[in-house]
C-alpha atoms as a PDB file:
ATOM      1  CA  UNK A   1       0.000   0.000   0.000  1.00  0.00           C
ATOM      2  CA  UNK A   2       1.277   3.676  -0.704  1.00  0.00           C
ATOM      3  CA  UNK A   3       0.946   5.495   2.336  1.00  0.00           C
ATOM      4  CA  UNK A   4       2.103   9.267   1.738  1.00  0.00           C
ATOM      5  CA  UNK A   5       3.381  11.122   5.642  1.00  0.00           C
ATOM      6  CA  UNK A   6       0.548  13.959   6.816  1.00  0.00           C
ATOM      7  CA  UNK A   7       1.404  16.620   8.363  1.00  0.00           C
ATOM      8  CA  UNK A   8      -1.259  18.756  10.422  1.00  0.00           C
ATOM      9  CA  UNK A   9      -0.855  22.849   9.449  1.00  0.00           C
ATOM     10  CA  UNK A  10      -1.197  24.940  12.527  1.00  0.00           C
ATOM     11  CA  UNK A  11      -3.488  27.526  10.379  1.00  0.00           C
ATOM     12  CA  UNK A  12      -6.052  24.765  11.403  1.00  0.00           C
ATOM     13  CA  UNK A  13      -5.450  24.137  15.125  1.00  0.00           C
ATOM     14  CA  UNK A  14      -5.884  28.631  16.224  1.00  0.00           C
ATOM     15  CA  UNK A  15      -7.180  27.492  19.428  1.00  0.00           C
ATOM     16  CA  UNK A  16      -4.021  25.619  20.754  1.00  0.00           C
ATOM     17  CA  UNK A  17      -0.352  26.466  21.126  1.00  0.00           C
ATOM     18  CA  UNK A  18       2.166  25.064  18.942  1.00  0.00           C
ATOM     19  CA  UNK A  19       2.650  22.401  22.358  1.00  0.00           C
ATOM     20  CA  UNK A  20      -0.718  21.593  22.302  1.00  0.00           C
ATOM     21  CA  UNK A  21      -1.396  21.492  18.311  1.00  0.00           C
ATOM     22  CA  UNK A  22       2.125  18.874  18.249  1.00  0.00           C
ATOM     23  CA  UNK A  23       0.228  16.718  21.120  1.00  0.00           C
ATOM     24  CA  UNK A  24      -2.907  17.161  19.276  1.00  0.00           C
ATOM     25  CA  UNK A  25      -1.178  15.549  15.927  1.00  0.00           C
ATOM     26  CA  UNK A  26       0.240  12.972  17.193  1.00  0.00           C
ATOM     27  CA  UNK A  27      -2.806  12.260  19.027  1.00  0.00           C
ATOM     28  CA  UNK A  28      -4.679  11.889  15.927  1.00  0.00           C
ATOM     29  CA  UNK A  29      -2.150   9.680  14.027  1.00  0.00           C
ATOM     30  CA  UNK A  30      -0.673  12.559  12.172  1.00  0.00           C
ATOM     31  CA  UNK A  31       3.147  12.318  10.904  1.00  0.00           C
ATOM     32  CA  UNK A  32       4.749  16.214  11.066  1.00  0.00           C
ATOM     33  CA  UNK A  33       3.422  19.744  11.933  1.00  0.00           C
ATOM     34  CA  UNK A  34       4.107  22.486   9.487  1.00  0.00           C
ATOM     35  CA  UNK A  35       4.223  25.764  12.080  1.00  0.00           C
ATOM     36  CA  UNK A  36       3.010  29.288  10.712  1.00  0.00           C
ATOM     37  CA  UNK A  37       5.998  32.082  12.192  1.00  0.00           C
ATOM     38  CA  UNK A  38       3.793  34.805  12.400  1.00  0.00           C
ATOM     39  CA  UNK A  39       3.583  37.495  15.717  1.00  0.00           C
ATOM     40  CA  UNK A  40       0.500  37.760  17.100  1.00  0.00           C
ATOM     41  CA  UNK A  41      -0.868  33.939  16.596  1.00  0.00           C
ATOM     42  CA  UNK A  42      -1.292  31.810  18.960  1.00  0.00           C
ATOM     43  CA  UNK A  43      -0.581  28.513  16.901  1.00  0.00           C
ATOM     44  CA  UNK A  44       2.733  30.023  15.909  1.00  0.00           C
ATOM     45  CA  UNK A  45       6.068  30.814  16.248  1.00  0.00           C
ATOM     46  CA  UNK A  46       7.112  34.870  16.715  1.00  0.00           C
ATOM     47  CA  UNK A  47       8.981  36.218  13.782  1.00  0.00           C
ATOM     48  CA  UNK A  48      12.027  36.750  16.260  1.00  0.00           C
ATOM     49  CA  UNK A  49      11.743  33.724  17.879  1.00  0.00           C
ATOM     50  CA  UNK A  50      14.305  32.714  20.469  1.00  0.00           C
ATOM     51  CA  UNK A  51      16.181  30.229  20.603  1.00  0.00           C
ATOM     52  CA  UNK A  52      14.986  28.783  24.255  1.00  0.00           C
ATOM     53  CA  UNK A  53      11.082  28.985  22.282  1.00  0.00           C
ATOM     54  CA  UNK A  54      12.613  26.850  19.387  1.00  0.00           C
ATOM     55  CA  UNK A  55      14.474  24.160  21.923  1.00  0.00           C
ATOM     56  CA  UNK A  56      10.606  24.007  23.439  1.00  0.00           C
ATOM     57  CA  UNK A  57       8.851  22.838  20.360  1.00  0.00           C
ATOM     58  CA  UNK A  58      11.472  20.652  18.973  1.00  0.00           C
ATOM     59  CA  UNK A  59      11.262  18.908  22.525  1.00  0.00           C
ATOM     60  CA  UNK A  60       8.083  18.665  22.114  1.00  0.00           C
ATOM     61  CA  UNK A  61       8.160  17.273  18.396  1.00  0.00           C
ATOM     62  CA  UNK A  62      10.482  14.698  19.380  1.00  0.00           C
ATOM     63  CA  UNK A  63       8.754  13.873  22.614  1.00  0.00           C
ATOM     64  CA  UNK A  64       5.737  13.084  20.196  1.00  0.00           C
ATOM     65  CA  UNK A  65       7.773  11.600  17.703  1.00  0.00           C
ATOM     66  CA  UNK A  66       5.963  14.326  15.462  1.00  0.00           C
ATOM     67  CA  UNK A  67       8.400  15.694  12.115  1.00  0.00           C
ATOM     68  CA  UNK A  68       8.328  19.850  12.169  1.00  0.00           C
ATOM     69  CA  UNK A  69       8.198  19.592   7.999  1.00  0.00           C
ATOM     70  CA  UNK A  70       7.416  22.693   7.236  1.00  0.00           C
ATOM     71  CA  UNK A  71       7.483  26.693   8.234  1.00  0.00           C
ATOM     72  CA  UNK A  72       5.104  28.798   6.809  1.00  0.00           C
ATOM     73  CA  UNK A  73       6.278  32.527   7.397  1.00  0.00           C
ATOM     74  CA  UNK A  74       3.852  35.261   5.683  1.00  0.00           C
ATOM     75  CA  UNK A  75       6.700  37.484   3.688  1.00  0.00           C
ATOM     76  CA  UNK A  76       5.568  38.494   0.143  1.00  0.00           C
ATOM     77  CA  UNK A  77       7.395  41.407  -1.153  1.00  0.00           C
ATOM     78  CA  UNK A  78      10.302  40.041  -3.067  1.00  0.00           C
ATOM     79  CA  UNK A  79       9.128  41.117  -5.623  1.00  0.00           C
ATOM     80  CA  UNK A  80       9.019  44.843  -4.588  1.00  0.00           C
ATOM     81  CA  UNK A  81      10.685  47.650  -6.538  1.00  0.00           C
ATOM     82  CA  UNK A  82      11.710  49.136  -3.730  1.00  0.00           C
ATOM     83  CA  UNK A  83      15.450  47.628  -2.517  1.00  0.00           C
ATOM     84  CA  UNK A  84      14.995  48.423   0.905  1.00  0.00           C
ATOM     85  CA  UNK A  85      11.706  46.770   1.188  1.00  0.00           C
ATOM     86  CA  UNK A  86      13.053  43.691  -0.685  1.00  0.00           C
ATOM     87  CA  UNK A  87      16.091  43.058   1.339  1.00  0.00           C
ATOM     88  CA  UNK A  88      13.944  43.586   4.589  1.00  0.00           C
ATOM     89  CA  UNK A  89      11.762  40.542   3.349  1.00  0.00           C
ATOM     90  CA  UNK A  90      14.854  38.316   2.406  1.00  0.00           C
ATOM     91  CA  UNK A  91      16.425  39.067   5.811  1.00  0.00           C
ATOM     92  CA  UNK A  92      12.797  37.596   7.327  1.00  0.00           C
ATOM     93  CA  UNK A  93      13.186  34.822   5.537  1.00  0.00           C
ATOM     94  CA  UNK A  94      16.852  34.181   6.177  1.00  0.00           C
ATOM     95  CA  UNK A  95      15.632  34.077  10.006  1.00  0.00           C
ATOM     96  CA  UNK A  96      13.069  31.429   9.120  1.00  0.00           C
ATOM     97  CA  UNK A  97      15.538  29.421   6.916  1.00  0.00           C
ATOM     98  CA  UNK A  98      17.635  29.207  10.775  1.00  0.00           C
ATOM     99  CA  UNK A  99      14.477  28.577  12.935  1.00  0.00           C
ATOM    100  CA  UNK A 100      13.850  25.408  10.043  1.00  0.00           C
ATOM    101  CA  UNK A 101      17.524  24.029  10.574  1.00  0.00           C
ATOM    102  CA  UNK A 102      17.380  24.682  14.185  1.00  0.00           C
ATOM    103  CA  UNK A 103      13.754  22.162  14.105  1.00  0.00           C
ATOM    104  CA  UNK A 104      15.292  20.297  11.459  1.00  0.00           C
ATOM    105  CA  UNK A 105      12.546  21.286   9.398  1.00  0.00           C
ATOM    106  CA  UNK A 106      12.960  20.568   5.446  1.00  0.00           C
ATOM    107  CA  UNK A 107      10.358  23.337   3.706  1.00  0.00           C
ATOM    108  CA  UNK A 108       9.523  26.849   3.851  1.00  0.00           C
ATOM    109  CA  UNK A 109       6.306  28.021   2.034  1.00  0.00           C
ATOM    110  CA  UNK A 110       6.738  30.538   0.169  1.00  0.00           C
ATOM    111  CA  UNK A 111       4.200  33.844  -1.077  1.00  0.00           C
ATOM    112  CA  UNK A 112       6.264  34.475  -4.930  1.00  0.00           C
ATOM    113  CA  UNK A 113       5.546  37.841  -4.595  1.00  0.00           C
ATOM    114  CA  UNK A 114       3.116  40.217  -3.761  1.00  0.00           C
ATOM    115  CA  UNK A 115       0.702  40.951  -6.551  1.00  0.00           C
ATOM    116  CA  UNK A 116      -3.015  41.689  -6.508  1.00  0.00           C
ATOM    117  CA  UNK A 117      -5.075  41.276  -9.326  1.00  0.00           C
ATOM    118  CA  UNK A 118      -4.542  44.675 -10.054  1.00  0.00           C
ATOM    119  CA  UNK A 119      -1.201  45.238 -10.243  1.00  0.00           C
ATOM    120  CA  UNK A 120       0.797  44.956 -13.491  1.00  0.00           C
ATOM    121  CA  UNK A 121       4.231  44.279 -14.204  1.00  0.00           C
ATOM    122  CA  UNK A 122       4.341  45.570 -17.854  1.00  0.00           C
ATOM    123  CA  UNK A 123       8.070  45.535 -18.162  1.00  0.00           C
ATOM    124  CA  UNK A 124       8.264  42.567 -16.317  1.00  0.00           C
ATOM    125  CA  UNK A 125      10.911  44.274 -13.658  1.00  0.00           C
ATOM    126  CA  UNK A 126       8.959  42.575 -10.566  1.00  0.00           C
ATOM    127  CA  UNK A 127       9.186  39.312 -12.470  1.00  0.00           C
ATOM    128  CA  UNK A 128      12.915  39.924 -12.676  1.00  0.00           C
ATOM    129  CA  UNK A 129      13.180  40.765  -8.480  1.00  0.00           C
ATOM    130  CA  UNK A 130      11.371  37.695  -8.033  1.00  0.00           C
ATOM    131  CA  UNK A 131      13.579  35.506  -9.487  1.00  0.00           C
ATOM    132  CA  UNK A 132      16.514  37.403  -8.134  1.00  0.00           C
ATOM    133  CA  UNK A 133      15.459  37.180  -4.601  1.00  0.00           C
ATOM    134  CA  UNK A 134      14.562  33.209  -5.081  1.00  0.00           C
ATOM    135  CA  UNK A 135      18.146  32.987  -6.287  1.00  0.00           C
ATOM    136  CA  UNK A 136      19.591  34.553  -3.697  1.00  0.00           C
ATOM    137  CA  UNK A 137      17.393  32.942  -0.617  1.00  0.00           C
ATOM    138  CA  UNK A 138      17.887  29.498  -2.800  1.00  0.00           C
ATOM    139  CA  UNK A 139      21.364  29.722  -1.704  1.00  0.00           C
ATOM    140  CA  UNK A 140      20.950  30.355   1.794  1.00  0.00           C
ATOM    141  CA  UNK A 141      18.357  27.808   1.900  1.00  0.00           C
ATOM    142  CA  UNK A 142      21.253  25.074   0.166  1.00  0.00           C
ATOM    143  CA  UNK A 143      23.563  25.802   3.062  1.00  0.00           C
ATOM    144  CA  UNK A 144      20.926  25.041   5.617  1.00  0.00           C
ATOM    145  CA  UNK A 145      19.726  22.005   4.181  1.00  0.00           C
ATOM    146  CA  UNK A 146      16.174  23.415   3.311  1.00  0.00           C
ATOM    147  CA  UNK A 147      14.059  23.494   0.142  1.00  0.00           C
ATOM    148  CA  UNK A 148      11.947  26.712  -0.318  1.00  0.00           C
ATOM    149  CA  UNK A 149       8.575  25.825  -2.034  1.00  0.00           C
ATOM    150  CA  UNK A 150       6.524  28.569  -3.564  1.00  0.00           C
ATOM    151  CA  UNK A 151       2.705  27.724  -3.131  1.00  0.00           C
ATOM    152  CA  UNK A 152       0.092  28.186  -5.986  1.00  0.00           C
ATOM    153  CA  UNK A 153      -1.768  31.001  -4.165  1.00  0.00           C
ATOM    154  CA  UNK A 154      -3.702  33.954  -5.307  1.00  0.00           C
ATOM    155  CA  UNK A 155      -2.374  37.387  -5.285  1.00  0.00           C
ATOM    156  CA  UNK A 156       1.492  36.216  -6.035  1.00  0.00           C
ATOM    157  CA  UNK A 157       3.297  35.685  -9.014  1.00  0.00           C
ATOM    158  CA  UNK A 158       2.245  31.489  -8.779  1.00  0.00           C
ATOM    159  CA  UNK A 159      -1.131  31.824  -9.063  1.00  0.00           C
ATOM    160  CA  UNK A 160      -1.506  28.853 -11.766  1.00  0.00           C
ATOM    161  CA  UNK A 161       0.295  25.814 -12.356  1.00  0.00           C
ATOM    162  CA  UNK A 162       1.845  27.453 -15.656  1.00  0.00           C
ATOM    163  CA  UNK A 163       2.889  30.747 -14.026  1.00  0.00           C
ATOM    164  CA  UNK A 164       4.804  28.857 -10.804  1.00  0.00           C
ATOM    165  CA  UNK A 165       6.547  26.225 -13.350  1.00  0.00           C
ATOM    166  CA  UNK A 166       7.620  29.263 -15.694  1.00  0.00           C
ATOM    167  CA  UNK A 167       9.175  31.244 -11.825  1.00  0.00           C
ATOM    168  CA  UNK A 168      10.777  27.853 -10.757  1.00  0.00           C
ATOM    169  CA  UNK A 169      12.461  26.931 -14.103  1.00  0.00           C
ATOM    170  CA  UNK A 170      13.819  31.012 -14.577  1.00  0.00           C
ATOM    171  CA  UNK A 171      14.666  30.393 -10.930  1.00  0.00           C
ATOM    172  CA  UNK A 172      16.280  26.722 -11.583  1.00  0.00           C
ATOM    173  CA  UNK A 173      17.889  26.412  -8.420  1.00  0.00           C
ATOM    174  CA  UNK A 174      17.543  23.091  -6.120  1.00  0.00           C
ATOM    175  CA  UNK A 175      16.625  24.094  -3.028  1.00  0.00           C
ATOM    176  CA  UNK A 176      13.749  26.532  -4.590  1.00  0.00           C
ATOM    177  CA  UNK A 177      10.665  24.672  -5.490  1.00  0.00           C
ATOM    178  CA  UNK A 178       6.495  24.335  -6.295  1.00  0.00           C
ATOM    179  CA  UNK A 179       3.970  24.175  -3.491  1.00  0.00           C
ATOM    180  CA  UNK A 180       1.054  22.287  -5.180  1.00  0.00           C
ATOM    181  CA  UNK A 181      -2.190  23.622  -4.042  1.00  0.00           C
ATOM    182  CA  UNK A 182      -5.404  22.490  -6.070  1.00  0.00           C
ATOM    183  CA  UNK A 183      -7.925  23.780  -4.089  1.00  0.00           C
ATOM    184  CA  UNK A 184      -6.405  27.394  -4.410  1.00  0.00           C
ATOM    185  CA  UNK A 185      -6.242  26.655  -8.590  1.00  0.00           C
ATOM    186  CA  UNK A 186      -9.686  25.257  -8.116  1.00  0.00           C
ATOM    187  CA  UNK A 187     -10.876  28.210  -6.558  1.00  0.00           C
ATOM    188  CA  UNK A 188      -8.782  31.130  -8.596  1.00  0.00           C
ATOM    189  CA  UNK A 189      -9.991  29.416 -11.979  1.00  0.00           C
ATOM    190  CA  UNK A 190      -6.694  27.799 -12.746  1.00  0.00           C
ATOM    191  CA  UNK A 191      -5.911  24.540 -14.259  1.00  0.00           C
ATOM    192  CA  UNK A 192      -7.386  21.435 -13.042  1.00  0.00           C
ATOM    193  CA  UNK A 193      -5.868  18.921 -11.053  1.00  0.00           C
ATOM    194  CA  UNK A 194      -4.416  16.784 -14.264  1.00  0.00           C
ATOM    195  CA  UNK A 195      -3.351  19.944 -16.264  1.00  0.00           C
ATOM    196  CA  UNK A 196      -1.446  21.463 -13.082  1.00  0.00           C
ATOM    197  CA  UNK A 197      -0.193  18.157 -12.388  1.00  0.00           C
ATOM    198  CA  UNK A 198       1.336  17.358 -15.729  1.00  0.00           C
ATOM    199  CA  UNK A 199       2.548  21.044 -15.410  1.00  0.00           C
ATOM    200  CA  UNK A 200       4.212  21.634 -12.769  1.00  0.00           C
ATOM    201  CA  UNK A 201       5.222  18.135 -10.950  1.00  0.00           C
ATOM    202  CA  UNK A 202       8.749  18.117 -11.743  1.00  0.00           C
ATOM    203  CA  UNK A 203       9.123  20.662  -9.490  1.00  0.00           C
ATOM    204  CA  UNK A 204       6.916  19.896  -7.110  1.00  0.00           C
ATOM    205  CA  UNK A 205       8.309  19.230  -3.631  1.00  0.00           C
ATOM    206  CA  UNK A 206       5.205  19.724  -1.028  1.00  0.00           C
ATOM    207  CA  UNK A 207       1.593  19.302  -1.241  1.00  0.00           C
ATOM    208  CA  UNK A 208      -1.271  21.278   0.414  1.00  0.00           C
ATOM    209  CA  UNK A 209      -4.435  19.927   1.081  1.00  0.00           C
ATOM    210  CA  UNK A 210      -8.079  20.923   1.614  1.00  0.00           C
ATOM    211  CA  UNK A 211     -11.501  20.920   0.654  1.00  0.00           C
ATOM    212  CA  UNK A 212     -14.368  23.142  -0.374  1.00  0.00           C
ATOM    213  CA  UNK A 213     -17.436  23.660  -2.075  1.00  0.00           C
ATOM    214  CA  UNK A 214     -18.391  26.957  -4.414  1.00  0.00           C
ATOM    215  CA  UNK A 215     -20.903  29.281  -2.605  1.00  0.00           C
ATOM    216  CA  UNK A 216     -22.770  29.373  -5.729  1.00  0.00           C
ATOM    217  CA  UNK A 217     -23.009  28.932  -9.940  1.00  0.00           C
ATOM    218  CA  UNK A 218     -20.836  32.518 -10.120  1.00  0.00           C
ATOM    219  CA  UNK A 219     -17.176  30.826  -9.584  1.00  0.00           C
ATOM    220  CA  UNK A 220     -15.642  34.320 -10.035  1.00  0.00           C
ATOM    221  CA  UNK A 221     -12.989  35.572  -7.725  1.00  0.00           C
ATOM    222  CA  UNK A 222     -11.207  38.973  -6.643  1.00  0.00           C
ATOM    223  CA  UNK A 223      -9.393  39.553  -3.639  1.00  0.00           C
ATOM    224  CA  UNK A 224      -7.002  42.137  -2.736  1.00  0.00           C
ATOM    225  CA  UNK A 225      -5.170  40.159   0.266  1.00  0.00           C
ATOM    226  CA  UNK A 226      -2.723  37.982   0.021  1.00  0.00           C
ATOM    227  CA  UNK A 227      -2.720  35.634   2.957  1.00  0.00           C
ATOM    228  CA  UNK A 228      -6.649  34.705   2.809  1.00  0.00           C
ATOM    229  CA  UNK A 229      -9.537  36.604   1.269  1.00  0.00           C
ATOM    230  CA  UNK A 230     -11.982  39.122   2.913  1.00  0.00           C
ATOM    231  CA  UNK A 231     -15.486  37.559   3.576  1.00  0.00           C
ATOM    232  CA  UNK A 232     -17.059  39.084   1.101  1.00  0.00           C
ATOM    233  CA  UNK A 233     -14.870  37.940  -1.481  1.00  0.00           C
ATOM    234  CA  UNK A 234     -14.659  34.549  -1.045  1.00  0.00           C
ATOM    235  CA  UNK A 235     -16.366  32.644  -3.370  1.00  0.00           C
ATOM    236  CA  UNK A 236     -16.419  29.137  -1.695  1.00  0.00           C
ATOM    237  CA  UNK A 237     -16.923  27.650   1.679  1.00  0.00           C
ATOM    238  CA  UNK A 238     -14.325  25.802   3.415  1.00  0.00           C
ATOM    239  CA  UNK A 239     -14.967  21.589   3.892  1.00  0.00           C
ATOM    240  CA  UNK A 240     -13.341  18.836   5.840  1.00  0.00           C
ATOM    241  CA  UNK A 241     -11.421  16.989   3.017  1.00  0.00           C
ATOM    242  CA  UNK A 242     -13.598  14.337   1.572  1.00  0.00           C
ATOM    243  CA  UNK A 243     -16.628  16.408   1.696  1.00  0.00           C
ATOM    244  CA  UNK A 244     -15.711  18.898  -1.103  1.00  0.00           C
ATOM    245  CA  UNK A 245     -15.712  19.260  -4.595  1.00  0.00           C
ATOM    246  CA  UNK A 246     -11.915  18.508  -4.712  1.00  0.00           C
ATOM    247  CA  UNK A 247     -11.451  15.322  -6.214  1.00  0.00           C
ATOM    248  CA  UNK A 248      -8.660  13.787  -4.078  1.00  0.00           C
ATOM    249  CA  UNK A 249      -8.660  10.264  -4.769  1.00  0.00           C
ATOM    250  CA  UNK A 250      -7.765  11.036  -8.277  1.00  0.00           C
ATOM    251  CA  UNK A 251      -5.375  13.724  -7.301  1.00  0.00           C
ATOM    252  CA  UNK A 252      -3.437  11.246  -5.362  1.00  0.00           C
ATOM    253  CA  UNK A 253      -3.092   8.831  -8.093  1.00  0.00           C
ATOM    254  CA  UNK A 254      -2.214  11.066 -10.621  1.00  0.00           C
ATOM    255  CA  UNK A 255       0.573  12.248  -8.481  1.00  0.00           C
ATOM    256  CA  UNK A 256       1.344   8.951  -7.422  1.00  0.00           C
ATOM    257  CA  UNK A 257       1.855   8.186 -11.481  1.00  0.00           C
ATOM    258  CA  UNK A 258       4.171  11.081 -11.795  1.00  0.00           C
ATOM    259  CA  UNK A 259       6.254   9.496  -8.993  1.00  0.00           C
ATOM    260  CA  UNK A 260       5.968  11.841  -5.950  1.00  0.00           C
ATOM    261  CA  UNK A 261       6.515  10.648  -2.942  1.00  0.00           C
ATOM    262  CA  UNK A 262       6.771  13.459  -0.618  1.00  0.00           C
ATOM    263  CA  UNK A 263       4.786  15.308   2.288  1.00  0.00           C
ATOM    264  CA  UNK A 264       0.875  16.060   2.711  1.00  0.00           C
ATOM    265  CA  UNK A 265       0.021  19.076   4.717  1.00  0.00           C
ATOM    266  CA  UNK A 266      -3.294  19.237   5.756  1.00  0.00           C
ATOM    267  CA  UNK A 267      -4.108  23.017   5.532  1.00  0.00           C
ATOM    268  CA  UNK A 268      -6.728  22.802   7.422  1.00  0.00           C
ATOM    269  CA  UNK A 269      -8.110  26.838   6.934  1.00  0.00           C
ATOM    270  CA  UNK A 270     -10.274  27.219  10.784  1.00  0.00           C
ATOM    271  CA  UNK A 271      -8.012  30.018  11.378  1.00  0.00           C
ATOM    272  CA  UNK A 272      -9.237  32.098   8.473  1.00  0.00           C
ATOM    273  CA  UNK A 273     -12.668  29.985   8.424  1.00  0.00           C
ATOM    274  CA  UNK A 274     -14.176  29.171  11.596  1.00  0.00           C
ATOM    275  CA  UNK A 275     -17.845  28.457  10.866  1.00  0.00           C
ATOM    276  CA  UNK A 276     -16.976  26.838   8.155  1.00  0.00           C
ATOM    277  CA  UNK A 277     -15.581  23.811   9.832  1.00  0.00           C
ATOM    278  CA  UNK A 278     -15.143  21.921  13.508  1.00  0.00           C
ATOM    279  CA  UNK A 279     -12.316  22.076  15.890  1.00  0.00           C
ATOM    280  CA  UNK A 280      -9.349  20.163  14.358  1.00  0.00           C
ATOM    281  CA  UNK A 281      -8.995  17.341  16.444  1.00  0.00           C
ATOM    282  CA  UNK A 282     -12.891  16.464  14.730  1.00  0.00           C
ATOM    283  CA  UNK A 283     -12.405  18.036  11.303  1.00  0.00           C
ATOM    284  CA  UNK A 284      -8.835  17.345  10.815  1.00  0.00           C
ATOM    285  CA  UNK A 285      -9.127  13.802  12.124  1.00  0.00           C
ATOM    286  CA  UNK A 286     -11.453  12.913   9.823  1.00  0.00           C
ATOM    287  CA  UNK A 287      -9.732  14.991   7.122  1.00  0.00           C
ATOM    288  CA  UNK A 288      -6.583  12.402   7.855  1.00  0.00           C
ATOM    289  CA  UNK A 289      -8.416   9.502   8.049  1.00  0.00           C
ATOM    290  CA  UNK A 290     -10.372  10.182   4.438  1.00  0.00           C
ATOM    291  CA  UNK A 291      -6.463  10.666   3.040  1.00  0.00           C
ATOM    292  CA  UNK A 292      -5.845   7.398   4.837  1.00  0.00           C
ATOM    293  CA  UNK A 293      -8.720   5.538   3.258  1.00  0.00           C
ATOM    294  CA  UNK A 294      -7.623   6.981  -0.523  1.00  0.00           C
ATOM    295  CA  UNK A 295      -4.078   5.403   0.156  1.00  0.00           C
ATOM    296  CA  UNK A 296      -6.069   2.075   0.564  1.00  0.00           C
ATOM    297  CA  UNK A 297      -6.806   2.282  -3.238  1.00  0.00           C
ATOM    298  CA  UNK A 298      -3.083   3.743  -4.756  1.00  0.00           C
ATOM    299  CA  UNK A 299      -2.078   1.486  -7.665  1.00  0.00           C
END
């Protein structure tokens, strides 16, 4: 039987501390934790995080015999015109790239830019300070032993499955890589899950997952944040995976064709979503167990 490792994503668990969220996974039967590093949230770590905070959770990790995967830090503008802004968001991440060797952690999600729907880039000059800054943190990331993965998210430069292969090829570095999302192409309008897939796997290094159902027959959507959209603007409702419209079972197989073999995050969205979905150790349980049920069937 295939059997892919889950990791539980803190985003889901915003009742908890990172302690409690690690107990919580392994409670569950859950394999890693990918941590947000965010100030201000309670199911994270602090941007400047010290180094007696760090020694806590990785305690606690290996206490649980729970994997720290992933770090999911919320800088965007490396893309930005503006130097000083730039280098103050590759300096963030150059913190985060030391908190993941310090937890042993492998990935770091990345936001490839800022870059609403209404922004243009005519001369393509943000393009260019994208791929500049991916070089340069690529590097930093080699020496630390960690892979930076830039998710398929709205309101960056990867919003499709075309647009994040065409970064991560002009990038073509090995420790900078794809963050496959297909609820957040399913929801932006992007490819489906077989054109993404046959798009963009060979760079694919991590895998988000989720669920959700469109509020209604108008699947248009136009949001102006980057790390989740404003109420109003959102255009589907968040589900426990297994009880959406994204088609996981044949998701996993197609990716299990292509040969990848690496991590499942469940990004489990109660943070952002709260009445859309129960308390993780219910939702995200069953979330787990539905992905353990699909690995039943992997040919």
């Amino acid at each position: 039987m295939v059997k892919y490792k889950i990791a539980g994503h803190t985003m889901g668990t915003p009742e908890y501390t990172v302690i409690e969220a690690i107990q919580l996974f392994h409670n569950i039967g859950l394999d890693g934790a990918e941590i947000v590093v965010q100030d201000n949230y309670k199911c994270g770590i602090p941007t400047e995080c010290s180094e007696e905070k760090l020694q806590e959770v990785r305690r606690k990790a290996e206490e649980m015999g729970i994997k720290i995967i992933a770090l999911t830090p919320y800088n965007s503008y490396f893309n930005s015109l503006d130097e000083e802004v730039r280098h103050k968001e590759l300096e963030g991440i150059r913190k985060v790239i030391g908190y993941a060797k310090y937890l042993g952690a492998k990935y770091i999600r990345i936001y490839a830019g800022n870059y609403a729907a209404t922004d243009t880039d005519s001369d393509g000059r943000k393009k260019e300070k994208l791929i500049e800054s991916m070089k340069e943190l690529g590097e930093d990331a080699k020496a630390a032993g960690v892979t930076l993965v830039m998710e398929n998210h709205f309101n960056t430069m990867t919003v499709s499955a075309r647009q994040s292969m065409d970064v991560a090829e002009a990038v073509n570095h090995p420790n900078v890589g794809i963050l496959y999302d297909q609820a957040n192409l399913t929801f932006t309008l992007q490819e489906d899950y077989e054109e993404a897939i046959a798009i963009q796997m060979d760079r694919v290094k991590y895998v988000h997952v989720k669920d959700l159902d469109f509020k209604s027959e108008n699947h248009e959507f136009i949001s102006d944040e980057v790390s989740h959209p404003k109420e109003e603007d959102r255009n589907v409702v968040t589900r426990i995976v297994g009880q959406g419209c994204i088609k996981w079972p044949k998701i996993l197989q197609n990716m299990h064709d292509k040969g990848y073999d690496g991590w499942l995050s469940l990004e489990y969205e109660r943070r952002w979503h709260p009445d859309d979905i129960p308390d993780a150790r219910v939702g995200m349980k069953e979330s787990a167990d539905y992905l353990k049920k699909c690995f039943e069937k992997l040919v």
